[in-house]
C-alpha atoms as a PDB file:
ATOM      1  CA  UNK A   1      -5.454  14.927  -2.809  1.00  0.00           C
ATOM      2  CA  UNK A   2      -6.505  11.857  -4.087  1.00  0.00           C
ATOM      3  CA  UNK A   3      -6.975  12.606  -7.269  1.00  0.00           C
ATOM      4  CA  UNK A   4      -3.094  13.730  -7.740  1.00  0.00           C
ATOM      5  CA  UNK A   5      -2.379  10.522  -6.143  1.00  0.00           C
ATOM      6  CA  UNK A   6      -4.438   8.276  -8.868  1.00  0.00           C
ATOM      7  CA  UNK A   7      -2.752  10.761 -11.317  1.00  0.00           C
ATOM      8  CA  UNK A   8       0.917   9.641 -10.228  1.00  0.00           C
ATOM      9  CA  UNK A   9       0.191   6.122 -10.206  1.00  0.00           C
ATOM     10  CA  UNK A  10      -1.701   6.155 -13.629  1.00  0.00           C
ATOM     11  CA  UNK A  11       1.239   8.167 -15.018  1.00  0.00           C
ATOM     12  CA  UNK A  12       4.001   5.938 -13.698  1.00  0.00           C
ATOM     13  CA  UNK A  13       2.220   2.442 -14.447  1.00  0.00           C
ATOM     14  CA  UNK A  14      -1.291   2.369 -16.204  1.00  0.00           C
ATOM     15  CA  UNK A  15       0.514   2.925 -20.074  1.00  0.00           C
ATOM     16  CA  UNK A  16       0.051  -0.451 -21.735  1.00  0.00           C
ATOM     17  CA  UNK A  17       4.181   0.221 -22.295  1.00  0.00           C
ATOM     18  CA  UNK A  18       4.866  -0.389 -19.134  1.00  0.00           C
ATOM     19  CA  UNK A  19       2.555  -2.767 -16.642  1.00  0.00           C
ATOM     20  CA  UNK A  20      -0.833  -1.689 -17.800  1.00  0.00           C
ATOM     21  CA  UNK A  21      -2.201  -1.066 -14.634  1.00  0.00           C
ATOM     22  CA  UNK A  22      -4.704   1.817 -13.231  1.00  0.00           C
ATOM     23  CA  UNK A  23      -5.606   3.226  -9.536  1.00  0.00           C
ATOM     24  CA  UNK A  24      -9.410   3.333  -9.600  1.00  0.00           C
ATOM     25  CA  UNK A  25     -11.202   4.740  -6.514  1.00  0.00           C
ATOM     26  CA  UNK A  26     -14.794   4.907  -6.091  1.00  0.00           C
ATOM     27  CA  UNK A  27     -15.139   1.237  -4.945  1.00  0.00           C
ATOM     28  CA  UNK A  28     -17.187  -0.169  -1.474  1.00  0.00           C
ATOM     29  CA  UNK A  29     -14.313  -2.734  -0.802  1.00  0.00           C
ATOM     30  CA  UNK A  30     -10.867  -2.634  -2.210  1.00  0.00           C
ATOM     31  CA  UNK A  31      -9.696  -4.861  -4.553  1.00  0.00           C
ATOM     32  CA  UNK A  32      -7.551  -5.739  -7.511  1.00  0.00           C
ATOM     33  CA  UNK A  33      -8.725  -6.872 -11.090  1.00  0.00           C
ATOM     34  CA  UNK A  34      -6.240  -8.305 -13.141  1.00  0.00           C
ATOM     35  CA  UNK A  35      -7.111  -7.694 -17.121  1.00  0.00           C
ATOM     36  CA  UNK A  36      -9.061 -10.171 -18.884  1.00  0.00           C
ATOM     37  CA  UNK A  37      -9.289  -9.456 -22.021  1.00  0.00           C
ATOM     38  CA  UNK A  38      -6.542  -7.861 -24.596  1.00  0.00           C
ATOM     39  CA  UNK A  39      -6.342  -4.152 -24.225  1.00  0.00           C
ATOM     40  CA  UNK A  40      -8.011  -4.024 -21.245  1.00  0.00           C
ATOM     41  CA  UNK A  41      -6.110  -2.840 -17.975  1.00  0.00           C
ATOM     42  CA  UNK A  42      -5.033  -4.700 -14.638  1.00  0.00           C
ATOM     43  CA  UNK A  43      -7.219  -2.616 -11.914  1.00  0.00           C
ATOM     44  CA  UNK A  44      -5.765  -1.743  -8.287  1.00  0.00           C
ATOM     45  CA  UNK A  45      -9.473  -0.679  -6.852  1.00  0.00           C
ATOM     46  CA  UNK A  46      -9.687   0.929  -3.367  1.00  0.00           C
ATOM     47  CA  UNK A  47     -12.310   2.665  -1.545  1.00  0.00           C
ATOM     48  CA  UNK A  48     -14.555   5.732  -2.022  1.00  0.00           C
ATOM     49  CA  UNK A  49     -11.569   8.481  -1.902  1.00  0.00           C
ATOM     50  CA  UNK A  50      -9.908   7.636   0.303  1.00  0.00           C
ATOM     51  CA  UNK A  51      -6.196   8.674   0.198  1.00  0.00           C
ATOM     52  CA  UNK A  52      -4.861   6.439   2.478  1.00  0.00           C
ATOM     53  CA  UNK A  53      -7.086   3.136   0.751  1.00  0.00           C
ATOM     54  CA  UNK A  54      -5.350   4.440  -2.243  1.00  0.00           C
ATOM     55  CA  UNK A  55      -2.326   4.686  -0.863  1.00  0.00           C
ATOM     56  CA  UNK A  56      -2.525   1.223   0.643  1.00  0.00           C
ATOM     57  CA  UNK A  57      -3.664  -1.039  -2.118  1.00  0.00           C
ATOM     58  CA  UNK A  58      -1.038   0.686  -4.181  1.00  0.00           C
ATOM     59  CA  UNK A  59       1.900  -0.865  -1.798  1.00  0.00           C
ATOM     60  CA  UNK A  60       0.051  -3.917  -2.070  1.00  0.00           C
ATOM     61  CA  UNK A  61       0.249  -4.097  -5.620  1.00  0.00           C
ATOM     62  CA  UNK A  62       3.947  -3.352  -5.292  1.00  0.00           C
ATOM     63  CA  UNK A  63       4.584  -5.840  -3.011  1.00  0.00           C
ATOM     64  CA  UNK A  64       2.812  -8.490  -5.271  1.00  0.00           C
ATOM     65  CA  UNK A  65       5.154 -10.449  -7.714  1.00  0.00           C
ATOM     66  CA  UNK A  66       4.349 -10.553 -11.635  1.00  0.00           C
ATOM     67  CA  UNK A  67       2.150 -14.023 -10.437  1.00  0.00           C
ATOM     68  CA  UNK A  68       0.414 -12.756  -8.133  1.00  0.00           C
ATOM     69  CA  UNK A  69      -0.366  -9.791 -10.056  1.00  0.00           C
ATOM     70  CA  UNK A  70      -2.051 -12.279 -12.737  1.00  0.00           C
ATOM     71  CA  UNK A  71      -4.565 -13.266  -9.724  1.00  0.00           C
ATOM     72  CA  UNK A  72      -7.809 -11.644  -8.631  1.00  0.00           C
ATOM     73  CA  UNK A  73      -6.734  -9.861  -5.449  1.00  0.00           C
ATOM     74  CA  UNK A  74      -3.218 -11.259  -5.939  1.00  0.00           C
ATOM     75  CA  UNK A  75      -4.754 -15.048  -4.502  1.00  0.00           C
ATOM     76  CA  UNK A  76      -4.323 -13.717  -1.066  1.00  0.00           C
ATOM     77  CA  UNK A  77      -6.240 -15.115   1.593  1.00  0.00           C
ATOM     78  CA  UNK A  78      -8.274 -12.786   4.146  1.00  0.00           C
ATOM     79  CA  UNK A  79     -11.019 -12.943   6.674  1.00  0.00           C
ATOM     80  CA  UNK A  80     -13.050 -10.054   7.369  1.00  0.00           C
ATOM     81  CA  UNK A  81     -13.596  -8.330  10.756  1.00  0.00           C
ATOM     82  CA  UNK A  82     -13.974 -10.074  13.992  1.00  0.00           C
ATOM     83  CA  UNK A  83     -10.810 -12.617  13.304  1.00  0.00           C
ATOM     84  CA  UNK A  84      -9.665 -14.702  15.907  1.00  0.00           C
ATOM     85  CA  UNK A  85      -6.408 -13.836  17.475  1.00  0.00           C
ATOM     86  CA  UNK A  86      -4.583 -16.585  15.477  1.00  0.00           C
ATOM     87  CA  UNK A  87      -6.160 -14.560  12.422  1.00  0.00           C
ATOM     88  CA  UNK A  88      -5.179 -11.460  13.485  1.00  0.00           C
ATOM     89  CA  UNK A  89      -1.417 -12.592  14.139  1.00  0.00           C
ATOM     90  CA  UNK A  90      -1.575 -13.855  10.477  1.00  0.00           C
ATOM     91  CA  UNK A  91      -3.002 -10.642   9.150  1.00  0.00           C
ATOM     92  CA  UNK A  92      -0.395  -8.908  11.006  1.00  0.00           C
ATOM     93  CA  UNK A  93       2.467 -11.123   9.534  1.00  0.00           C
ATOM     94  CA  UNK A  94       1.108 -10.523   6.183  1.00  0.00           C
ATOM     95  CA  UNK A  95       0.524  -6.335   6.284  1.00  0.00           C
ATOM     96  CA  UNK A  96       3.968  -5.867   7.527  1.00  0.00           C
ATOM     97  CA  UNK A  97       5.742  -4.770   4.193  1.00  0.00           C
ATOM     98  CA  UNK A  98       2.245  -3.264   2.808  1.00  0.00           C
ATOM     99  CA  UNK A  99       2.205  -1.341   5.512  1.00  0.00           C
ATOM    100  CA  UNK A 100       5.514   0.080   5.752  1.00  0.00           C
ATOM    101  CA  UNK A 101       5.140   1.157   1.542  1.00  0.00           C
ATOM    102  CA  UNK A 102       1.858   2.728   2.600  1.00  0.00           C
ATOM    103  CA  UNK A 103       4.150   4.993   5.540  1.00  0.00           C
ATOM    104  CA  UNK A 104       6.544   6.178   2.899  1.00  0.00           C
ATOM    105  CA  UNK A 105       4.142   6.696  -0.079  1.00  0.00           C
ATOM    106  CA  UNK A 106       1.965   8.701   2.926  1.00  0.00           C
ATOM    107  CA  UNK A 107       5.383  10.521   3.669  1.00  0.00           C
ATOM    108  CA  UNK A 108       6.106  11.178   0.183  1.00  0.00           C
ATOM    109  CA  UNK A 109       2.312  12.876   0.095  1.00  0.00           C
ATOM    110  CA  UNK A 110       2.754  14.779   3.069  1.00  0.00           C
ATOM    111  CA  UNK A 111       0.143  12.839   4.620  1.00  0.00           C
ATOM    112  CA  UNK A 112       0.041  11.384   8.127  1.00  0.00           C
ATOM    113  CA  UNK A 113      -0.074   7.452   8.226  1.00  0.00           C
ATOM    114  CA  UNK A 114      -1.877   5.573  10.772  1.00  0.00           C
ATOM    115  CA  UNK A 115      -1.449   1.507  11.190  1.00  0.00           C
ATOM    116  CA  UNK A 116      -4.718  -0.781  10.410  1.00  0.00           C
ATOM    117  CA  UNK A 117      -5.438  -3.640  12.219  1.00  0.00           C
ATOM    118  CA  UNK A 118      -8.340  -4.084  10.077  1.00  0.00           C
ATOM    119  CA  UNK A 119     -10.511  -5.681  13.076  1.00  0.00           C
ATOM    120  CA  UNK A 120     -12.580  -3.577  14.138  1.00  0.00           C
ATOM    121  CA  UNK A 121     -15.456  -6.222  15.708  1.00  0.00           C
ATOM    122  CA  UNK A 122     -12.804  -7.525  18.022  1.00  0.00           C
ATOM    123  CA  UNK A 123     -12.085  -4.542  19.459  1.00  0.00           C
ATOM    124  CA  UNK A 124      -8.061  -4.637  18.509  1.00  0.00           C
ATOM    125  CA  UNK A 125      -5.979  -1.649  17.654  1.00  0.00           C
ATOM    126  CA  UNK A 126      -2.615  -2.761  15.921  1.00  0.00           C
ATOM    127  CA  UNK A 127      -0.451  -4.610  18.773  1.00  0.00           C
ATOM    128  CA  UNK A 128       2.752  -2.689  19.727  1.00  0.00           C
ATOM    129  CA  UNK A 129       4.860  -5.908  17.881  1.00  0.00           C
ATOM    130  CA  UNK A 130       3.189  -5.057  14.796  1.00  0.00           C
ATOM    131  CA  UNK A 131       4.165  -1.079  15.080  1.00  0.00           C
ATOM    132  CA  UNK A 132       7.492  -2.722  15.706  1.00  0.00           C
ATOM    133  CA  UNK A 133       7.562  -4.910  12.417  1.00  0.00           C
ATOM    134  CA  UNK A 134       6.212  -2.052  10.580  1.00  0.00           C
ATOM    135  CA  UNK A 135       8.689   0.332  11.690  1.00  0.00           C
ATOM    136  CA  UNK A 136      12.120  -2.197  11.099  1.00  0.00           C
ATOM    137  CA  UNK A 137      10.715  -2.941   7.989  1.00  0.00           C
ATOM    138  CA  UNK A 138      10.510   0.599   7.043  1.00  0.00           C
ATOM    139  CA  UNK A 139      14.323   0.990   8.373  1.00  0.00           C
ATOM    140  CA  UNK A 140      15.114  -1.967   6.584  1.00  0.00           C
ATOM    141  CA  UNK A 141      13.240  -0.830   3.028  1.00  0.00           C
ATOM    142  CA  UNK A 142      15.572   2.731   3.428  1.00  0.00           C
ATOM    143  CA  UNK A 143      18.713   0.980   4.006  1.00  0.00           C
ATOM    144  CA  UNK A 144      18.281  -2.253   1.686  1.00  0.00           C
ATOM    145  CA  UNK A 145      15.903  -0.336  -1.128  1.00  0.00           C
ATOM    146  CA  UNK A 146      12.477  -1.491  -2.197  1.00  0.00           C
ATOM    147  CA  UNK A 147      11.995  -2.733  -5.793  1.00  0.00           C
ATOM    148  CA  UNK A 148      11.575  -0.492  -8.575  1.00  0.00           C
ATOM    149  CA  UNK A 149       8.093  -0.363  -8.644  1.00  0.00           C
ATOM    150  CA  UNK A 150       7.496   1.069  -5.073  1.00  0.00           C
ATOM    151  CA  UNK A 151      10.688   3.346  -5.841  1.00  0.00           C
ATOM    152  CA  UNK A 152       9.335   4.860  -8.739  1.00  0.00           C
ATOM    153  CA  UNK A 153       5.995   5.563  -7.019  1.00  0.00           C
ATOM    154  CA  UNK A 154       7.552   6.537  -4.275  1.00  0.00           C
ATOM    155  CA  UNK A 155       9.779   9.071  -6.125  1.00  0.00           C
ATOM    156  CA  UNK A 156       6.700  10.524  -7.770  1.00  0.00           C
ATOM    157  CA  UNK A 157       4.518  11.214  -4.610  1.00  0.00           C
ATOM    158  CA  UNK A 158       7.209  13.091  -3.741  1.00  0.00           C
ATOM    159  CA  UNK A 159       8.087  15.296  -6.863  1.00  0.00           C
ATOM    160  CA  UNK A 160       4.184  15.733  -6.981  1.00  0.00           C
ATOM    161  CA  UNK A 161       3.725  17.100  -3.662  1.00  0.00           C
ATOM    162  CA  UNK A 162       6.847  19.028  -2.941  1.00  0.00           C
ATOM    163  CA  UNK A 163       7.938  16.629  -0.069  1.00  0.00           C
ATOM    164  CA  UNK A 164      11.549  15.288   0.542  1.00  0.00           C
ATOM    165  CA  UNK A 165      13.158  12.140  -0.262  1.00  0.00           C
ATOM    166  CA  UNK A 166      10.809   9.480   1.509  1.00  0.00           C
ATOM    167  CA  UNK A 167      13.860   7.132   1.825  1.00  0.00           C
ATOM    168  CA  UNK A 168      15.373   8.925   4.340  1.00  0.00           C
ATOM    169  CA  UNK A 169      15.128   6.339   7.657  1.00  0.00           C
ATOM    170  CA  UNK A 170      15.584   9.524   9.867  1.00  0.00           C
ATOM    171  CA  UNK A 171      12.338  10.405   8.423  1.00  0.00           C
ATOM    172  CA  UNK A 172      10.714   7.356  10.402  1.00  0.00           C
ATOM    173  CA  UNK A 173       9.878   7.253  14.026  1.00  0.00           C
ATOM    174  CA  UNK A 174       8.685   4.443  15.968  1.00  0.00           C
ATOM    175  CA  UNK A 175       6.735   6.841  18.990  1.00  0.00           C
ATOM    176  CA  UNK A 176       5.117   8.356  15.662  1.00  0.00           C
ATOM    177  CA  UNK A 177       3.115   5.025  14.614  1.00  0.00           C
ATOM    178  CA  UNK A 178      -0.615   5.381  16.246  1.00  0.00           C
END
């Protein structure tokens, strides 16, 4: 499985042609290496084999803008486990639109998604308001359209693994988000 997925990302975006980037799993903690030299590629890295990690830093990559994508982990800020509740409301503000690419690239595989509050120390599951945000903003991304880049991937999950269109908002239930 998540070899096909690396496969469909490498093939839509890793040719120096088009934006010279590469999925690379196999990685402890995920991250993302822009290139450094000439000829070298930018590197989305997530971990082990994890389909879902794959899945995930890929909608983070398309979320980043062309700056951000010129910055080690795209310059964002995070704390690790056991945040503060004031850190985990600003994790939660920030994973929103990651988080709804990762539901339709996961419905494009076939695969069930599952919300990360990404705290496990503290003893927090994702807070009903953040299943909320996720869900309108993956009604919003079918109605309004995502940019090309999480289009195109999207698309190709899709063709790859036999699934239907994963722009379809019907597809997208808010009881479903666990």
């Amino acid at each position: 499985m998540t070899e096909r997925i690396v496969t469909v990302f490498n093939d839509c975006f890793a040719a120096p042609e088009t934006l010279n980037t590469c999925l690379v799993g196999g990685h402890a903690e995920p991250y993302y290496r822009p290139a450094s030299t000439p000829g070298e590629r930018h590197r989305v890295e997530f971990s082990y084999d994890y389909p879902a990690s794959a899945l995930h830093e890929a909608a983070h990559w398309c979320v980043a803008g062309e700056e951000r994508r010129q910055l080690p982990d795209y310059g964002y800020w995070y704390a690790p486990d056991g945040r503060s509740a004031a850190q985990q409301a600003e994790f939660e503000r920030v994973e929103v639109q990651p988080q709804a690419l990762e539901w339709m690239f996961a419905r494009a595989c076939g695969l069930d998604f599952r919300v990360s509050a990404d705290n496990l120390d503290a003893g927090l599951g994702p807070s009903e308001s953040f299943k909320r945000a996720i869900w309108q903003q993956v009604q919003r991304n079918c109605h309004q359209g995502v940019n090309l880049r999480a289009r195109q991937l999207a698309q190709a999950l899709a063709a790859e693994f036999r699934q239907p269109d994963p722009m379809r908002a019907e597809c997208y239930r808010l009881e479903d988000l666990r």
